[in-house]
Protein backbone atom coordinates (compact mmCIF):
# COMPACT_ATOMS: atom_id res chain seq x y z
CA UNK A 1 -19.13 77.64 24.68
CA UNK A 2 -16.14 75.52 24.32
CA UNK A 3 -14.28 76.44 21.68
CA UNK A 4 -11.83 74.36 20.07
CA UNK A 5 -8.48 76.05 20.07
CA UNK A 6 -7.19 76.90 16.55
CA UNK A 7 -4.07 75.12 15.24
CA UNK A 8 -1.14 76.32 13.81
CA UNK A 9 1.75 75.05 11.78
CA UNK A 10 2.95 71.40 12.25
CA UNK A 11 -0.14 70.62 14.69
CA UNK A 12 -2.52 71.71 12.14
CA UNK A 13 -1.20 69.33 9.74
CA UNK A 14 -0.86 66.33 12.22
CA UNK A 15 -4.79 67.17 12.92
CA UNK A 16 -6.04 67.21 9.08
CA UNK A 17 -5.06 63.55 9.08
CA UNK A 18 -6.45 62.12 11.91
CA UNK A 19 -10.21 62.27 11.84
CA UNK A 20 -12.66 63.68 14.38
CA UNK A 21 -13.44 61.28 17.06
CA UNK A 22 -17.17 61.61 17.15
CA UNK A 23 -18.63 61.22 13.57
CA UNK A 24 -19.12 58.45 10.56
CA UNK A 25 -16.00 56.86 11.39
CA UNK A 26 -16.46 56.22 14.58
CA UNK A 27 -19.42 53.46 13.38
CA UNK A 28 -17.26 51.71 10.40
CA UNK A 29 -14.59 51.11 13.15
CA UNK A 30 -16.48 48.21 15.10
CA UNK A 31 -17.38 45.77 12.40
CA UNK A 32 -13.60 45.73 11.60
CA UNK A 33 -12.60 45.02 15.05
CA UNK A 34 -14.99 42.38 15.99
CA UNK A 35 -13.90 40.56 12.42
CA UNK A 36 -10.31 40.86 13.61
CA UNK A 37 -10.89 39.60 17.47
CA UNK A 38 -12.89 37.02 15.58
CA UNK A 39 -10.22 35.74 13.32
CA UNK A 40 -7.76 35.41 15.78
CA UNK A 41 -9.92 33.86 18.09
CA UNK A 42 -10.83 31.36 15.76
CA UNK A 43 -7.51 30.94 14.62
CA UNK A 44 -6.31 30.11 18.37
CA UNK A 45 -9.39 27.42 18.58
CA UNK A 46 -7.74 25.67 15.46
CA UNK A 47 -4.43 25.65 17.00
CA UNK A 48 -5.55 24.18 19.90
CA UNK A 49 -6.90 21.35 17.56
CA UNK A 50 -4.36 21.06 15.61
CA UNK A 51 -1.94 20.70 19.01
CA UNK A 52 -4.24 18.20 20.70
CA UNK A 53 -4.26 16.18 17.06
CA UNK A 54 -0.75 16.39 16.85
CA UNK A 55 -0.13 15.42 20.52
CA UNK A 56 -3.09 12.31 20.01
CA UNK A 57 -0.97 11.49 17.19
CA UNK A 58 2.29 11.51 19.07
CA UNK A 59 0.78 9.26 21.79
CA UNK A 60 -0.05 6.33 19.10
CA UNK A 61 2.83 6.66 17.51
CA UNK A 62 5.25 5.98 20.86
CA UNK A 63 2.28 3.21 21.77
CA UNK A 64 3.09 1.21 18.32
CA UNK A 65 6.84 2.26 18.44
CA UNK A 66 6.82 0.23 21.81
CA UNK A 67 4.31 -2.50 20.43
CA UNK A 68 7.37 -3.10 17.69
CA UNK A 69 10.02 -3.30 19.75
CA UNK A 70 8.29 -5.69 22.14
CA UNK A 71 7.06 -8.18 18.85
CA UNK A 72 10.92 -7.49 17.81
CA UNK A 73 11.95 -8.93 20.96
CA UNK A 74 9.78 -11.89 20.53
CA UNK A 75 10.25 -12.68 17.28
CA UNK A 76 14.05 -12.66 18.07
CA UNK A 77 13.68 -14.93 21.09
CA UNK A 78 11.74 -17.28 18.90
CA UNK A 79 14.58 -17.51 15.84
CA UNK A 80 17.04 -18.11 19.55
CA UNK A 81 14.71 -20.99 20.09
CA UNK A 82 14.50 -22.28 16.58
CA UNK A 83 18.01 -21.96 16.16
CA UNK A 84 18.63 -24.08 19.53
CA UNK A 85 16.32 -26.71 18.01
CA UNK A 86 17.97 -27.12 14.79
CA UNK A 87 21.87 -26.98 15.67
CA UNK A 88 23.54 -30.44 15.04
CA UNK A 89 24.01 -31.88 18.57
CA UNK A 90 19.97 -31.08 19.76
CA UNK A 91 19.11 -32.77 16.74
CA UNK A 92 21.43 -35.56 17.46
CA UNK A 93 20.46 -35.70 20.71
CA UNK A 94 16.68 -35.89 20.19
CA UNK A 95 17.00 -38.43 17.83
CA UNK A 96 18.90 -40.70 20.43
CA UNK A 97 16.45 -39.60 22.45
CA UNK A 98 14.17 -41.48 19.83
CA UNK A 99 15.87 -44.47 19.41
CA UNK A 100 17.36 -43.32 15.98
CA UNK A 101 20.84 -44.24 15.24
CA UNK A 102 23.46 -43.31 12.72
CA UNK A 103 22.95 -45.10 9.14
CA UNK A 104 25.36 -47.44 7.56
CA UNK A 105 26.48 -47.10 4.06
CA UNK A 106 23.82 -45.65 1.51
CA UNK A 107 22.94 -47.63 -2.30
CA UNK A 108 22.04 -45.43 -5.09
CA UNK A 109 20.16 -46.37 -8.10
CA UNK A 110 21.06 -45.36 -11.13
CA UNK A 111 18.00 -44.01 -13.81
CA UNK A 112 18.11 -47.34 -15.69
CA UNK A 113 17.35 -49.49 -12.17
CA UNK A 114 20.41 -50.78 -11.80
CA UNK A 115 21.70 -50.29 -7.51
CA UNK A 116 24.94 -48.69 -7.49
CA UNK A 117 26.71 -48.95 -4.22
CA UNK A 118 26.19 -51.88 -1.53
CA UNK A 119 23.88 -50.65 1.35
CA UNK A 120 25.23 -51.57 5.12
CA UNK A 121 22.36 -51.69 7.86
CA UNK A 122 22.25 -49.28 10.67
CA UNK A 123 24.59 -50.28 13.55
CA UNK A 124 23.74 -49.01 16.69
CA UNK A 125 26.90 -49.24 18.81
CA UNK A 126 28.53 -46.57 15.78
CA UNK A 127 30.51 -43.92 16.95
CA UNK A 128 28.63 -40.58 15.45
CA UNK A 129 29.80 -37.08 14.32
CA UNK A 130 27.42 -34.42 14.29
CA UNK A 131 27.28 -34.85 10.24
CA UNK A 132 26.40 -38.52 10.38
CA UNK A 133 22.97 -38.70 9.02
CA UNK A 134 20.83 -40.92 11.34
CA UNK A 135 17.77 -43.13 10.55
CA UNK A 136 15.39 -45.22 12.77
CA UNK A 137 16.24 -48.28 13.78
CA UNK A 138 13.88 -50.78 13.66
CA UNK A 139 13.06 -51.45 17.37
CA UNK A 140 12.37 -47.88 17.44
CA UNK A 141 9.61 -48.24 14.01
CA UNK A 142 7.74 -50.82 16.07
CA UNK A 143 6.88 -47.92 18.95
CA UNK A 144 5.65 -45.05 16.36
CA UNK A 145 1.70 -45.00 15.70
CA UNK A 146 1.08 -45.42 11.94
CA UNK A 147 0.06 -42.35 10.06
CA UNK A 148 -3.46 -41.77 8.91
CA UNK A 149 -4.01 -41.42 5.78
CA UNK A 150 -5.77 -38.20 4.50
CA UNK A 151 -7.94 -37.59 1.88
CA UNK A 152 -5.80 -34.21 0.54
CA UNK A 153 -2.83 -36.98 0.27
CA UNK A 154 -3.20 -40.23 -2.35
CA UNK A 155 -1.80 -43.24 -1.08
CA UNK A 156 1.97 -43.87 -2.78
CA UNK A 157 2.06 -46.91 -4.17
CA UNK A 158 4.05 -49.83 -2.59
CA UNK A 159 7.42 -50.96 -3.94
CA UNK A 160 9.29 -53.79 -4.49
CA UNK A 161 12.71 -54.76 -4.31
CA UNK A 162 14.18 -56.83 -7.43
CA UNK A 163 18.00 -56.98 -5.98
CA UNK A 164 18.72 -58.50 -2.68
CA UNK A 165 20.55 -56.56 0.07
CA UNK A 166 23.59 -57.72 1.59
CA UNK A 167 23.65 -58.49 5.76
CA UNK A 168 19.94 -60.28 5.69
């Protein structure tokens, strides 16, 4: 008994393109929004991965960032130490320390055999520079254990002296 009213004009145009609400469309609707609530649900569960990657990610990354600069620090303060150990006066003074003291005046020889220069022994109450080479003196060679002898390393065979040096 309900009648629809008629339409007229502009309204009756407006109504032509928007389809009855009870009918076949009505069915074909659903599918389409359950695939569409579906995609973007699934396409909030992979950004949620994607962020917690990301952040896991971001988390290592700052771990080995401070991993480096720690090593960095150590390495640095190990090159400090090495330096320390290698200047001129710690090696100086270790090798007093030793018993080493400066050497006198080196002898070359020459590729034919012949000596070239006139060696000097080692005299311990020489004033030393920081370039002075140094070399053991003998009351210090008596106190140092003999090396052993490994099998990776031959023996090098003994030499002899043919020319006599001066101060013996």
């Amino acid at each position: 008994m309900s009648r629809k009213p008629e339409l007229r004009g502009r309204a009756a145009r407006l109504a032509r393109l928007i389809p009855a609400a009870a009918g076949p469309g009505q069915a074909a609707r659903t599918p389409f929004v359950l695939l569409v609530v579906l995609l973007l649900g699934g396409g909030l569960i992979g950004l949620l991965v994607l962020n917690s990657a990301l952040s896991e990610g971001a988390f290592k990354l700052d771990d080995l960032q401070r991993e480096t600069k720690s090593l960095t620090d150590e390495e640095q303060a190990l090159q400090r130490d090495i330096d320390a150990y290698s200047a001129p006066e710690a090696l100086q003074l270790r090798a007093r320390e030793l018993g080493m003291v400066p050497g006198g005046d080196p002898a070359f020889l020459n590729p034919d055999g012949t000596v070239k220069g006139v060696p000097s022994p080692a005299a311990p109450t020489q004033q030393t520079s920081a370039r002075t080479p140094l070399v053991l003196a003998p009351e210090a060679l008596a106190n140092l254990p003999a090396p052993a002898p490994t099998a990776a390393s031959p023996t090098p065979p003994s030499v002899t002296t043919t020319t006599p040096t001066p101060g013996r």
